[in-house]
Protein backbone atom coordinates (compact mmCIF):
# COMPACT_ATOMS: atom_id res chain seq x y z
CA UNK A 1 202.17 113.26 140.06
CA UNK A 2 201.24 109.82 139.74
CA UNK A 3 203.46 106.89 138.16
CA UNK A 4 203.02 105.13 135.10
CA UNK A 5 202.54 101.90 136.86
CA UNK A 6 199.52 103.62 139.13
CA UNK A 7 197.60 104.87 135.77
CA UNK A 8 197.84 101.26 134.38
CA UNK A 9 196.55 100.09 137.22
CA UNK A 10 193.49 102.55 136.99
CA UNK A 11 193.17 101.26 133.32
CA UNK A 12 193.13 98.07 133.99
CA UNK A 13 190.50 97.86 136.79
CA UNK A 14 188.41 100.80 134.69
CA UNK A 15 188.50 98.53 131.53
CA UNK A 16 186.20 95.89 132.67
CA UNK A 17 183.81 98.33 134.04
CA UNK A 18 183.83 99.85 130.79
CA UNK A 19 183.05 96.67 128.61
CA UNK A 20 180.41 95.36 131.09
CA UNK A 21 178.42 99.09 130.46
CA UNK A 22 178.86 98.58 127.00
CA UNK A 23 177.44 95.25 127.08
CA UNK A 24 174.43 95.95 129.44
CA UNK A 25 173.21 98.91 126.75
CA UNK A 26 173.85 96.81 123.93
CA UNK A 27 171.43 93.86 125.58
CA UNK A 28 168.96 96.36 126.89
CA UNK A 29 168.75 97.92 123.34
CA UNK A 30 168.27 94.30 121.78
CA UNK A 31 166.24 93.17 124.07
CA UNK A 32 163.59 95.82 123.88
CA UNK A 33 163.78 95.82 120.40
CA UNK A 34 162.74 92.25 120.19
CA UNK A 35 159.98 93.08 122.64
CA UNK A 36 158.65 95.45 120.16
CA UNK A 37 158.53 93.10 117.70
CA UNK A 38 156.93 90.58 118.98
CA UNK A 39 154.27 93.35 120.93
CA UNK A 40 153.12 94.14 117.51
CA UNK A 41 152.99 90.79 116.07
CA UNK A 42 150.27 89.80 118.67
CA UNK A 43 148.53 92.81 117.95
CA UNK A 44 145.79 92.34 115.12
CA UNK A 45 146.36 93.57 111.66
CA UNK A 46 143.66 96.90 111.34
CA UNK A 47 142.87 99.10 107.93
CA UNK A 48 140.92 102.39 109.24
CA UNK A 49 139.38 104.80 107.06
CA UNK A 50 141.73 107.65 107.84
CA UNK A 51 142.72 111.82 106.96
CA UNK A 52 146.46 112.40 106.58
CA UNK A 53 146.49 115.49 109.14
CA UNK A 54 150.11 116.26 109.12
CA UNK A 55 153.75 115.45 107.66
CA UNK A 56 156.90 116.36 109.19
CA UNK A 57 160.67 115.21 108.84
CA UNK A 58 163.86 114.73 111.45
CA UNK A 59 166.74 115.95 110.07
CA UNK A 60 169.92 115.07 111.95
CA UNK A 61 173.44 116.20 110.76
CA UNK A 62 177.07 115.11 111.50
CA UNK A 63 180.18 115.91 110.77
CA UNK A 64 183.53 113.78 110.91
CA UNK A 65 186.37 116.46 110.75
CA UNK A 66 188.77 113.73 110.52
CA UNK A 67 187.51 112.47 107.10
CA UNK A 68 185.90 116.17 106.34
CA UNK A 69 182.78 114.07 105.46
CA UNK A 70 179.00 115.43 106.38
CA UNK A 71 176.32 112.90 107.16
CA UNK A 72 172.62 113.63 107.17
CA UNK A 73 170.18 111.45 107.84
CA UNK A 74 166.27 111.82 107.40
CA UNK A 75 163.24 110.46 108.78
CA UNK A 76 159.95 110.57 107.54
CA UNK A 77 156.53 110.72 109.61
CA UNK A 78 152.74 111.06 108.68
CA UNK A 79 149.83 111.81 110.86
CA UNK A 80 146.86 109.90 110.26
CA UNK A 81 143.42 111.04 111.72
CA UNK A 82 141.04 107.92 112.07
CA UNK A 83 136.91 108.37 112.30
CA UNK A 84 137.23 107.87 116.14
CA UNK A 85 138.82 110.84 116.06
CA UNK A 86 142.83 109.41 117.51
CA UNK A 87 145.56 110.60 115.65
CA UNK A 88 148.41 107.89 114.66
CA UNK A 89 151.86 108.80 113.76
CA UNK A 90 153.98 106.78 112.04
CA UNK A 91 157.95 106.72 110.04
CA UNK A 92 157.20 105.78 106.70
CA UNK A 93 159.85 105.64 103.92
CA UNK A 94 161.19 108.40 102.15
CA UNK A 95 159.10 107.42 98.59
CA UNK A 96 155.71 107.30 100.87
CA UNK A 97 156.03 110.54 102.37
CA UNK A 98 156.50 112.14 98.93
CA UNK A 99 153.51 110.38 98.02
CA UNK A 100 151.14 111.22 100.14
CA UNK A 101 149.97 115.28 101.24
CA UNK A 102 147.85 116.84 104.24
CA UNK A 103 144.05 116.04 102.99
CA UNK A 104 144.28 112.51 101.30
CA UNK A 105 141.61 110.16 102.78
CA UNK A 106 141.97 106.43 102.19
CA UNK A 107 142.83 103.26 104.34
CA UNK A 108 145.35 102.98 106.74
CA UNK A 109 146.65 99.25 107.44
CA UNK A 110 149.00 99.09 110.54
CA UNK A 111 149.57 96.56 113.31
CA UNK A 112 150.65 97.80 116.53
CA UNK A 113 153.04 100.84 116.13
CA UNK A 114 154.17 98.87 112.33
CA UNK A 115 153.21 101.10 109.36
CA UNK A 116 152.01 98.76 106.81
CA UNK A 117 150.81 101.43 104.03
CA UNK A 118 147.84 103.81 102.97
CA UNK A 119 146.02 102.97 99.75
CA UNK A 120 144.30 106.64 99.05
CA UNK A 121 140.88 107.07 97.56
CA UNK A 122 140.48 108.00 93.96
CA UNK A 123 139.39 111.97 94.33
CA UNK A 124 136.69 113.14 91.59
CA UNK A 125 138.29 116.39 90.23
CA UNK A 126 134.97 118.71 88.60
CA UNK A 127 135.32 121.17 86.44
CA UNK A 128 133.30 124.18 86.34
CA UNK A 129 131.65 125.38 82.97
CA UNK A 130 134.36 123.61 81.11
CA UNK A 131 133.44 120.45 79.07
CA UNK A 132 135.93 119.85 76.89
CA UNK A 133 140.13 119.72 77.12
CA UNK A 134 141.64 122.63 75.60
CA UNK A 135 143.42 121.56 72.40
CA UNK A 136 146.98 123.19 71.97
């Protein structure tokens, strides 16, 4: 069995190893995140006539037992088809998603990967035979 003083001295040469890791993910994960940034910022600014094709949401749970508290957090994501034919997902807010269903046409603005919104067209709804409202 080892002494106290030996698993100190694994501590303290483990320790720095440990905060250096820590430090490289933490640059790597700013770094490419500023790279994305300024990627799409170059890119131009383009509004597509486009089809939403497809909706879908991430659901991801957790679970503290500590504080007995459950987390969940959502994310939201729209396929667009444009007339070329390319299909574009992107996360869009929580409000825009319940906005917006499979089979609205409009304009898609984005720059890059960045969402920037979809103004829909107005949609002509016919009625058959009927030509007045029904009075109640």
């Amino acid at each position: 069995m080892q002494s106290w003083v030996e698993m100190f001295d694994i501590m303290n040469s483990a320790f720095p190893i440990f905060i250096v890791v820590l430090i490289g993910i933490l640059a790597i994960t700013t770094v490419s995140g500023i790279h994305r940034h300024v990627s799409n910022s170059r890119k131009p600014m383009l509004s597509v006539h486009s089809l939403i094709v497809g909706k879908r949401t991430e659901v991801s749970h957790r679970h503290d037992p500590d504080l007995s508290v459950n987390r969940t957090d959502s994310k939201y994501f729209i396929t667009f088809e444009v007339e070329s034919g390319d299909r574009l997902e992107f996360i869009v807010s929580g409000d825009e998603y319940g906005q917006c269903s499979e089979g609205d046409e409009g304009k898609l603005t984005f720059q890059g990967t960045r969402y920037l919104g979809f103004e829909r067209m107005r949609r002509a709804y016919r009625t058959t035979g009927m030509q007045e409202y029904r009075h109640y």
